[in-house]
N, C-alpha and C. Protein backbone atom coordinates (compact mmCIF):
# COMPACT_ATOMS: atom_id res chain seq x y z
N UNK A 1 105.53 133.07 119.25
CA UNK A 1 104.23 132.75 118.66
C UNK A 1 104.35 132.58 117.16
N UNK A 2 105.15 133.73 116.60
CA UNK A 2 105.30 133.57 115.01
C UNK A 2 105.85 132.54 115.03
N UNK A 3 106.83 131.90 115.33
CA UNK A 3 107.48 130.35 115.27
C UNK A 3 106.82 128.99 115.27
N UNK A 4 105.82 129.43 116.23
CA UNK A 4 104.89 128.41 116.42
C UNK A 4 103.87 128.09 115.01
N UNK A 5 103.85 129.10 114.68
CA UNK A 5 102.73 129.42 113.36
C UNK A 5 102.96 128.81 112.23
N UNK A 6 104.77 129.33 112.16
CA UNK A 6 105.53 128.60 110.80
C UNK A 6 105.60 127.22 111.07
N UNK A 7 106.11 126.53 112.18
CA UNK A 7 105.96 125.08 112.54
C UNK A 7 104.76 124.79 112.41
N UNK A 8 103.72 125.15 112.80
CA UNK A 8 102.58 124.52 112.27
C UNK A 8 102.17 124.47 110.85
N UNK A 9 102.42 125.09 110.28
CA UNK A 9 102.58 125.40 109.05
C UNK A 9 103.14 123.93 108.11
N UNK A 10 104.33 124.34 108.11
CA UNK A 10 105.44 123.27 108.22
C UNK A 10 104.65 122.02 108.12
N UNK A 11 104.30 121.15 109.44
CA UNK A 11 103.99 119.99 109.70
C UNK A 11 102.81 119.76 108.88
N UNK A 12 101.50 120.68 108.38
CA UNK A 12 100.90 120.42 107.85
C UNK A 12 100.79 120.75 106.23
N UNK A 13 102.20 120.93 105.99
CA UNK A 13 102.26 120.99 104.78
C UNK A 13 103.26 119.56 103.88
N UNK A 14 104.02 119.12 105.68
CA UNK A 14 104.38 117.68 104.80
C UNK A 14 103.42 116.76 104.05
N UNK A 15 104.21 116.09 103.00
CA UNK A 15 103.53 114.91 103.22
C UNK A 15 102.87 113.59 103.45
N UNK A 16 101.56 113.24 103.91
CA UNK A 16 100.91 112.90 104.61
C UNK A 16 101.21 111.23 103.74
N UNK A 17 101.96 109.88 104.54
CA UNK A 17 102.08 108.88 104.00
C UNK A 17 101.07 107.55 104.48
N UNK A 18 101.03 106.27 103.47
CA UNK A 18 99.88 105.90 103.49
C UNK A 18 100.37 104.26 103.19
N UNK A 19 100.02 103.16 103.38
CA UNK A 19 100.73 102.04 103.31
C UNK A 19 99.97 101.38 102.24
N UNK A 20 101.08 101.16 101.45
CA UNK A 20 100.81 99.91 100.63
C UNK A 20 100.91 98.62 100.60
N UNK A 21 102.14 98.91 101.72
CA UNK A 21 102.34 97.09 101.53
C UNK A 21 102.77 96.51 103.15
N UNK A 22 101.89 95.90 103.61
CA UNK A 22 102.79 95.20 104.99
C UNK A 22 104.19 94.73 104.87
N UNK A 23 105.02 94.69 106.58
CA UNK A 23 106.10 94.41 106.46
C UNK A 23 106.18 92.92 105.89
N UNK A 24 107.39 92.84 105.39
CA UNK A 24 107.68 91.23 104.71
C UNK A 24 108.18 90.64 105.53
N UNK A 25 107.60 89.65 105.49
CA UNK A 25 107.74 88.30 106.59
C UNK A 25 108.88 87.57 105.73
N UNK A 26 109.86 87.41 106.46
CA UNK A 26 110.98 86.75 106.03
C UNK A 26 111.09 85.43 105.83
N UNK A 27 111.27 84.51 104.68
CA UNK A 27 110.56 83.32 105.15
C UNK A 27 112.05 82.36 105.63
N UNK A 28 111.71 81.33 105.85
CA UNK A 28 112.20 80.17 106.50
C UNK A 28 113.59 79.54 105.71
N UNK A 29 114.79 79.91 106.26
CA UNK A 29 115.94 79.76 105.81
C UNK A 29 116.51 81.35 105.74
N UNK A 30 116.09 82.05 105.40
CA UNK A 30 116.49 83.15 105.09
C UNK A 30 117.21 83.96 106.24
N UNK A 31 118.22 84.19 106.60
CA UNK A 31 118.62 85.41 107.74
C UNK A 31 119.10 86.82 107.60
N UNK A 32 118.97 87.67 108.16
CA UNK A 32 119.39 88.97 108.17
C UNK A 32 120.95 88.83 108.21
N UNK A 33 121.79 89.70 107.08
CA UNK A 33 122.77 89.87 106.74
C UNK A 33 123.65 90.47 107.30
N UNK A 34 124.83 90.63 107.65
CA UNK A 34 125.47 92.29 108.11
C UNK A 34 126.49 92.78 106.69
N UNK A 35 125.57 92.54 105.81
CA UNK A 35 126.64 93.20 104.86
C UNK A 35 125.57 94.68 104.31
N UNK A 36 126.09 95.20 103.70
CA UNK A 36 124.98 97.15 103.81
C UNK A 36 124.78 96.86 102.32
N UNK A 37 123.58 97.29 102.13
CA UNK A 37 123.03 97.47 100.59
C UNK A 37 123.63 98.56 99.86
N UNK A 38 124.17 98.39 99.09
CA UNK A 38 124.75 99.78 97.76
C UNK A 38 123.62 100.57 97.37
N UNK A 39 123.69 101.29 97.84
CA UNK A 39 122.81 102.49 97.72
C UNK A 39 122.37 103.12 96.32
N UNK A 40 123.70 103.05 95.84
CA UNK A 40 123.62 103.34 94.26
C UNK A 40 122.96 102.56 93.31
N UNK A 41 122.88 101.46 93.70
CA UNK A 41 123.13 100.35 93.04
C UNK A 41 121.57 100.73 91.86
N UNK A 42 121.21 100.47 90.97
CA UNK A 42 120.12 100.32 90.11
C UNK A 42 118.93 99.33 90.65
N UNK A 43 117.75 99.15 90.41
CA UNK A 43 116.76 97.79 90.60
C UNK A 43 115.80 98.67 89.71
N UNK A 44 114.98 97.45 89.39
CA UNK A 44 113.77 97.39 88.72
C UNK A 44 112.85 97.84 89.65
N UNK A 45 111.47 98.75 89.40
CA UNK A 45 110.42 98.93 90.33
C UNK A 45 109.35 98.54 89.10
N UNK A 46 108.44 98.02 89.98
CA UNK A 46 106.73 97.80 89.18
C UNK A 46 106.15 98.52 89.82
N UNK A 47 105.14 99.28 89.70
CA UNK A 47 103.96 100.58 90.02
C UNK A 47 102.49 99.91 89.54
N UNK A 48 101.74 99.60 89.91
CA UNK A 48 100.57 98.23 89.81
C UNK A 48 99.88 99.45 89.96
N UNK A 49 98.92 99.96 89.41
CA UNK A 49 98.00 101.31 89.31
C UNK A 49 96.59 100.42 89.12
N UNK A 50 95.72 101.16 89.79
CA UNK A 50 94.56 100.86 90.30
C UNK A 50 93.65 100.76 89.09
N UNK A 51 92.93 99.45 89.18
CA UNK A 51 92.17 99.79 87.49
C UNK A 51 90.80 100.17 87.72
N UNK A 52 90.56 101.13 86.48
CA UNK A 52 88.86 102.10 86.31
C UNK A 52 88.05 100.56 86.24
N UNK A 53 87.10 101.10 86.69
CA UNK A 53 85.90 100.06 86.24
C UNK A 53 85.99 98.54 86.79
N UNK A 54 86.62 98.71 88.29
CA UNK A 54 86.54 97.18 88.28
C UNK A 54 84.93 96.39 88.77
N UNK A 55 83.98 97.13 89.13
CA UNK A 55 82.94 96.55 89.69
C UNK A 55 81.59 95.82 87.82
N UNK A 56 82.21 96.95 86.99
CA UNK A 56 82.02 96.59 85.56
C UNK A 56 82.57 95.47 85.12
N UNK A 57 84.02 95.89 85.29
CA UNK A 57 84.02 94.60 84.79
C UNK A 57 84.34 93.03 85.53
N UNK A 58 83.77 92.94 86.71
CA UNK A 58 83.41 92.18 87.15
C UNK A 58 82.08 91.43 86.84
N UNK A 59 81.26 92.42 86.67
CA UNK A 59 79.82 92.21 86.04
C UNK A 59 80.08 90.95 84.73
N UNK A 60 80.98 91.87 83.76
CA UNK A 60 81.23 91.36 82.40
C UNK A 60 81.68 90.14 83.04
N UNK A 61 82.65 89.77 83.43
CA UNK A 61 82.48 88.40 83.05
C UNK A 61 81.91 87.64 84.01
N UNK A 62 81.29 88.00 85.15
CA UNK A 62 79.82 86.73 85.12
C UNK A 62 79.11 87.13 83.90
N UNK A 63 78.91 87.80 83.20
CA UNK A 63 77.49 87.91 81.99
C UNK A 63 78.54 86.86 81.06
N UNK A 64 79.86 86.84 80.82
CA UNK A 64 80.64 86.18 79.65
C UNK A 64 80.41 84.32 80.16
N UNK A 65 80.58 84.15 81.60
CA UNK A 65 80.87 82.84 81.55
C UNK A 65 79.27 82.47 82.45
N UNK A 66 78.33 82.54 82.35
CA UNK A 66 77.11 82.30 82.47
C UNK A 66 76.41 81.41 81.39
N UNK A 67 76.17 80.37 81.33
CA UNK A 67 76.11 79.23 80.57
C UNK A 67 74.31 79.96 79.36
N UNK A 68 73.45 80.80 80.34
CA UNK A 68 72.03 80.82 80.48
C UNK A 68 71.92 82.53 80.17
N UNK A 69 73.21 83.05 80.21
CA UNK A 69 73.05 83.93 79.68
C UNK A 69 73.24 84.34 78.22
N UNK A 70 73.01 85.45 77.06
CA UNK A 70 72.83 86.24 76.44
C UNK A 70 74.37 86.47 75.65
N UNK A 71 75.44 86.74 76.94
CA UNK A 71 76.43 87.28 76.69
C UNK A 71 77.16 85.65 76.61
N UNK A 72 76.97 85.09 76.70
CA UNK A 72 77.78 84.07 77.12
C UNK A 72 78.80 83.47 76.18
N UNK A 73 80.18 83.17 76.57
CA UNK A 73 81.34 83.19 75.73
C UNK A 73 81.37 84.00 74.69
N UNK A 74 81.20 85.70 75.19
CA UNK A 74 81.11 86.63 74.33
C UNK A 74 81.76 87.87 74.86
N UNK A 75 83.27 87.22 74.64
CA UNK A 75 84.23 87.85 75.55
C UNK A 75 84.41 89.53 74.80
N UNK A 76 84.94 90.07 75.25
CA UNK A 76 85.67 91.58 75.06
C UNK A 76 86.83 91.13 74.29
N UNK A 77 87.81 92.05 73.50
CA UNK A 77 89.04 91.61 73.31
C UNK A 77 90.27 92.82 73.93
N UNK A 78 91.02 92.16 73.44
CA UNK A 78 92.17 92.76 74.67
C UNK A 78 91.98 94.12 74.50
N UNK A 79 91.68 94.64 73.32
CA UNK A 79 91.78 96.61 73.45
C UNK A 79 90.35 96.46 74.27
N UNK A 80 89.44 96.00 74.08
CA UNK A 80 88.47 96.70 74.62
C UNK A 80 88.34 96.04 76.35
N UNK A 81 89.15 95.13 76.51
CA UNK A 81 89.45 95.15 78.33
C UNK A 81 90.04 96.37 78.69
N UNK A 82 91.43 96.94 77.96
CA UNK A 82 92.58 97.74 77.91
C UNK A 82 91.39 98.99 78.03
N UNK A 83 90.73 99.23 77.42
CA UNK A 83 89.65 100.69 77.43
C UNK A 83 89.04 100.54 78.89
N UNK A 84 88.56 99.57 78.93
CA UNK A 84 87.68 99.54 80.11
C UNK A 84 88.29 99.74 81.30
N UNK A 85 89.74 98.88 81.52
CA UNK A 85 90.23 99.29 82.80
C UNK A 85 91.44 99.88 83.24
N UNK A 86 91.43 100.65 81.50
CA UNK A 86 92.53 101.31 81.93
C UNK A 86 92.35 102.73 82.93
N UNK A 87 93.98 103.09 83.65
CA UNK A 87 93.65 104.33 85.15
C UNK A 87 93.41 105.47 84.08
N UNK A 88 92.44 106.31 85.21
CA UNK A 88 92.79 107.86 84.51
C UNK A 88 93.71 108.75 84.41
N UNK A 89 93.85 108.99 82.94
CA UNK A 89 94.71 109.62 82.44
C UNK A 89 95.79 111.06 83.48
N UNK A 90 95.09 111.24 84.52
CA UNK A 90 95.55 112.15 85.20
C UNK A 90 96.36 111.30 86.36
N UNK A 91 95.58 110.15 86.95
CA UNK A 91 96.50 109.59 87.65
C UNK A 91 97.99 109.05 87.68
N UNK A 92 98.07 108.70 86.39
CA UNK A 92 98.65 107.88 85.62
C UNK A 92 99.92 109.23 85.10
N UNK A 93 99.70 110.14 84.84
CA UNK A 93 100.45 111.38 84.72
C UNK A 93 101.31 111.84 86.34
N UNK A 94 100.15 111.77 87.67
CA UNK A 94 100.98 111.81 89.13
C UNK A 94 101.68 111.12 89.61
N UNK A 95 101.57 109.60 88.80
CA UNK A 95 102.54 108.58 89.62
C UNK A 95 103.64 108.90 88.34
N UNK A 96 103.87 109.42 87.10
CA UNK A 96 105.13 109.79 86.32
C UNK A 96 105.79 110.58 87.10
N UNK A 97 105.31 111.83 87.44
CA UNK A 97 105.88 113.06 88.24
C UNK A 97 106.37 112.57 89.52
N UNK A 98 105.62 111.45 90.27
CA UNK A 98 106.21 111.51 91.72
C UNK A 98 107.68 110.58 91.86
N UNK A 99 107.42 109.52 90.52
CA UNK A 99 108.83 108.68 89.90
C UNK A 99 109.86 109.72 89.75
N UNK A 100 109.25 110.84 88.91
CA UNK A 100 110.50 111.57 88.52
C UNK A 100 110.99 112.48 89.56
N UNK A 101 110.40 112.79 90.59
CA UNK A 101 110.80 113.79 91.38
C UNK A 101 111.42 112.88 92.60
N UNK A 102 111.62 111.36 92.08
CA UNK A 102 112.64 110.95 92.91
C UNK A 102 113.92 110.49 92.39
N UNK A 103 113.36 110.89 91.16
CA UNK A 103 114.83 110.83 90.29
C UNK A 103 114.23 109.02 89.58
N UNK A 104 113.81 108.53 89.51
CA UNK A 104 113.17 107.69 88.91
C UNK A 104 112.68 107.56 87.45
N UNK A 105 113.67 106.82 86.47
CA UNK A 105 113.38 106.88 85.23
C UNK A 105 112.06 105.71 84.69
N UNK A 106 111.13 106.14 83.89
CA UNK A 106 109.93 104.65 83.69
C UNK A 106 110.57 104.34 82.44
N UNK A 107 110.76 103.24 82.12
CA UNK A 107 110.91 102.36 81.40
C UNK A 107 109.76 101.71 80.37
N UNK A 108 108.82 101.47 80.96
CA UNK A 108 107.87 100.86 80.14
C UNK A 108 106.30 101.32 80.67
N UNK A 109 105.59 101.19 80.11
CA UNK A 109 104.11 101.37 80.36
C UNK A 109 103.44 100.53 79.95
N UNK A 110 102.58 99.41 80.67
CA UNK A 110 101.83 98.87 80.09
C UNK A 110 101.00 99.19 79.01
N UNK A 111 100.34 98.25 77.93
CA UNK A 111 99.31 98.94 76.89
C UNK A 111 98.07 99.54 77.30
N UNK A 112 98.01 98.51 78.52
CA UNK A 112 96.58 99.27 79.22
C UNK A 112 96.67 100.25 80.65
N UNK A 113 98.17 100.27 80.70
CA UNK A 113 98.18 101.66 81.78
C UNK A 113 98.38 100.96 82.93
N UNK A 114 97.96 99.37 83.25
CA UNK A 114 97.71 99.19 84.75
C UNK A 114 99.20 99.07 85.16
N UNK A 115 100.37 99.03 84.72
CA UNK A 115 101.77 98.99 85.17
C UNK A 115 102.53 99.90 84.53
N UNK A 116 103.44 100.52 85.84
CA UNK A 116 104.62 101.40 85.26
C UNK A 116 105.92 100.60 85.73
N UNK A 117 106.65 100.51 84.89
CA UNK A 117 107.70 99.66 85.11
C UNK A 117 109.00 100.68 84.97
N UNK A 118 109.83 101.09 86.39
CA UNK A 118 110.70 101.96 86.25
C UNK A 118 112.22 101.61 86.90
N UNK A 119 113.04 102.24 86.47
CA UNK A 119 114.59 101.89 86.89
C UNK A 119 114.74 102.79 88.10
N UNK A 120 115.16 102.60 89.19
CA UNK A 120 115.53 103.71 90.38
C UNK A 120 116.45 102.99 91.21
N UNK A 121 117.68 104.04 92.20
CA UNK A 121 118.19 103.85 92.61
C UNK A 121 118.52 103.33 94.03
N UNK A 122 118.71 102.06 94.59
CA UNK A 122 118.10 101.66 95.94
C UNK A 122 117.75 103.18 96.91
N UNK A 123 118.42 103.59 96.88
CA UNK A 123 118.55 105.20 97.65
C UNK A 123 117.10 105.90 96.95
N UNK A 124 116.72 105.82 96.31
CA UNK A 124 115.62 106.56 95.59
C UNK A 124 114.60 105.31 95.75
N UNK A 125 114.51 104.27 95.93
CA UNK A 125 113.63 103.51 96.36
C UNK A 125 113.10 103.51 97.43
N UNK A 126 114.48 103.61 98.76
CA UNK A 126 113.69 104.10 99.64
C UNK A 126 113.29 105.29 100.34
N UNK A 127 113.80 105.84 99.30
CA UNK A 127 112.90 107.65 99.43
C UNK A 127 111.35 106.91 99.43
N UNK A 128 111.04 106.74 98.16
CA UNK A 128 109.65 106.72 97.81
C UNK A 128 108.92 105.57 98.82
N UNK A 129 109.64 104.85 98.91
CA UNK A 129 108.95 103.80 100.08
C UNK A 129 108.98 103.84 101.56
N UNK A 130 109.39 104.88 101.85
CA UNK A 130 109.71 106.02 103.05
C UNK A 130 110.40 104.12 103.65
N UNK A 131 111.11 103.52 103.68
CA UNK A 131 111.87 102.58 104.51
C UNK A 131 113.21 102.52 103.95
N UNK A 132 113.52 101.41 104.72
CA UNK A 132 115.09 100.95 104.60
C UNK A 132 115.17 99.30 103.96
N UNK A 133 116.23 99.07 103.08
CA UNK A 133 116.20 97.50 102.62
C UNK A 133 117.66 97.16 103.70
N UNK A 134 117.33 95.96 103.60
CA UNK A 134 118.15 94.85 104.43
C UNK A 134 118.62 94.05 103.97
N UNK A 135 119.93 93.53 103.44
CA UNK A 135 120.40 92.23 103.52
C UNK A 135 119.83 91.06 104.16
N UNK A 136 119.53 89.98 103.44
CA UNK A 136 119.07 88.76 103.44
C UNK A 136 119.87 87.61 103.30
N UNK A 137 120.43 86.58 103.85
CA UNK A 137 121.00 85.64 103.17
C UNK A 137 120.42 84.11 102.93
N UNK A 138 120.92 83.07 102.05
CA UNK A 138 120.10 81.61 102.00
C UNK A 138 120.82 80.80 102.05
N UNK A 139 121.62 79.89 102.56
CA UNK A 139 122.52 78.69 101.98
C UNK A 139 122.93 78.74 100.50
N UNK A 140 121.62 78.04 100.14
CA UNK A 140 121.88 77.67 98.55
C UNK A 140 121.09 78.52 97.60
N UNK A 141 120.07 79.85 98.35
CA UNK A 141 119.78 80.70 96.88
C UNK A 141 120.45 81.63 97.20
N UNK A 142 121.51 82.52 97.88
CA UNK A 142 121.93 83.61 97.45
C UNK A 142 121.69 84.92 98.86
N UNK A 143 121.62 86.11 98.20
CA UNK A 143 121.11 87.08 98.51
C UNK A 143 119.95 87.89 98.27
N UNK A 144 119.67 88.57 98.88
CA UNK A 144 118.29 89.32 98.70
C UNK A 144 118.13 90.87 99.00
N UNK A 145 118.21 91.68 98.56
CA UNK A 145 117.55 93.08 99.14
C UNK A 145 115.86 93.18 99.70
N UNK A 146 115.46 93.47 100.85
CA UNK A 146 114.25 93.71 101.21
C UNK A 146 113.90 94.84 102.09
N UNK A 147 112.46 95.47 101.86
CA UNK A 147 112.39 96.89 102.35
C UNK A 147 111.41 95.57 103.19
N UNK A 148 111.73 95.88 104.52
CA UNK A 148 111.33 94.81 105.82
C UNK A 148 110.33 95.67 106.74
N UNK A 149 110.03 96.90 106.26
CA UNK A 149 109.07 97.88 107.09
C UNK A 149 108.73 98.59 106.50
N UNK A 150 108.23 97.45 105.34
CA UNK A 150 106.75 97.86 104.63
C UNK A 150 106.67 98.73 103.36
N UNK A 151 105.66 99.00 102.92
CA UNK A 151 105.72 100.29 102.03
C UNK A 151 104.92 101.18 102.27
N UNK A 152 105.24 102.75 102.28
CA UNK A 152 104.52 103.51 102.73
C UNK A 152 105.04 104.98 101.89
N UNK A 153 103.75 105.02 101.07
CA UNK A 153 104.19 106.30 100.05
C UNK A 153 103.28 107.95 100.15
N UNK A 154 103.37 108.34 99.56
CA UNK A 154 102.51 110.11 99.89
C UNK A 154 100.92 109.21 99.77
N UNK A 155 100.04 109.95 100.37
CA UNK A 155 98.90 109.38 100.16
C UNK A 155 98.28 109.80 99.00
N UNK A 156 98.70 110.28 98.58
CA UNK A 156 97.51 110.90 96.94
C UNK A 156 98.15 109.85 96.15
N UNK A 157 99.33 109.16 96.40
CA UNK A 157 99.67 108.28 95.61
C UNK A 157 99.61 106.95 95.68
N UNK A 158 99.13 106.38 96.75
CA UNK A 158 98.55 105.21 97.72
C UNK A 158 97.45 105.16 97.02
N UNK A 159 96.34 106.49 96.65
CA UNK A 159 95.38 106.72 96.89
C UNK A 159 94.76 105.89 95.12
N UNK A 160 96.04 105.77 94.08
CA UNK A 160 95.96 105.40 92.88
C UNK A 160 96.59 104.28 92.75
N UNK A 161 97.12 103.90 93.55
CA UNK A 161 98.06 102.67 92.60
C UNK A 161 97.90 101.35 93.86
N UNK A 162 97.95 100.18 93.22
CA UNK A 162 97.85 99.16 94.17
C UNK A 162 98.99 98.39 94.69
N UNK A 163 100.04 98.27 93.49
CA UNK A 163 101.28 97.73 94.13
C UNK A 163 102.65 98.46 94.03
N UNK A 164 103.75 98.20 94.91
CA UNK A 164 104.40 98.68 94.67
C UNK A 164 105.82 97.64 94.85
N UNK A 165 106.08 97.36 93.81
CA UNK A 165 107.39 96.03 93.62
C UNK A 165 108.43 96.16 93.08
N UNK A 166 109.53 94.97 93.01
CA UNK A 166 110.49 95.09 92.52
C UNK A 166 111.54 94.47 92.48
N UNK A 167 112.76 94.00 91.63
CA UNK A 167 113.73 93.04 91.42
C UNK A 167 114.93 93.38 92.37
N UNK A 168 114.94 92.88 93.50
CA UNK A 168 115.79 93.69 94.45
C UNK A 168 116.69 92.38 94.87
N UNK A 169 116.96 91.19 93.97
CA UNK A 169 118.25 90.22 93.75
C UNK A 169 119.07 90.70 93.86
N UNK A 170 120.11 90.11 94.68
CA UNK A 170 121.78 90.46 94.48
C UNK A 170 122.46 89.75 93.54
């Protein structure tokens, strides 16, 4: 019975993953490889974080490009888009921590927060993307790395960010 308790335990203390991205449709020319992805290897990741205020500023610019309105060609400028839609400061702090606790270094931050742009290791990529990448091949473009079943990350972190990408060229 105590066993049972800790296993339950257990299972509801993993965690709980959430999809970001459908599987990738492979397109036309392209075939599955049999050569194995380097695990080690480095790639670029983009982290597309969910922006504050989008129903605002949606508003804003019908009021900006409304011929009859008030506001009209009476745009915002880039800091004050950057204020408006940039994530909250706390979110934006959980997707640092969950990069780093996969060993994931960020590189850059957008000015307005909506992108984290980080270096990680295919192996640490698909930690965080709970999948596997695949060899791809083309005639005449090359190779490709692709996570082919999808993306699917902790949900508190699904729960903030909208994309999840990356330079995965051979």
């Amino acid at each position: 019975m105590r066993c049972l308790l800790v296993v339950a335990l257990a299972l509801s203390a993993a965690a709980q993953v959430s999809q970001v991205h459908k599987p990738a449709v492979i397109p036309r020319g392209w075939t599955a490889s049999a050569g194995s992805v380097p695990k080690d290897e480095p790639v670029k990741v983009t982290i597309g974080m969910t922006r504050s205020n989008r129903d605002h500023m949606a508003k804003l610019l019908h009021k900006v490009s409304d011929p009859q309105g008030k506001a009209y060609l009476q745009y915002p400028s880039y800091e004050e888009i950057g204020d408006m839609v940039r994530p909250k400061a706390e979110n934006m702090q959980m997707v640092r921590e969950w990069l780093a606790k996969h060993g994931a270094t960020v590189e850059k931050v957008h000015p307005h927060g909506d992108y984290i742009h980080a270096i990680a290791t295919i192996r640490q990529v698909e930690a965080m993307a709970n999948g596997e990448f695949k060899v791809y091949e083309h005639a005449t473009q090359g190779k490709i790395y692709r996570l082919t079943s999808g993306v699917f990350v902790d949900s508190h972190i699904a729960a903030v960010i909208d994309t999840f990408s990356g330079s995965f060229l051979v």
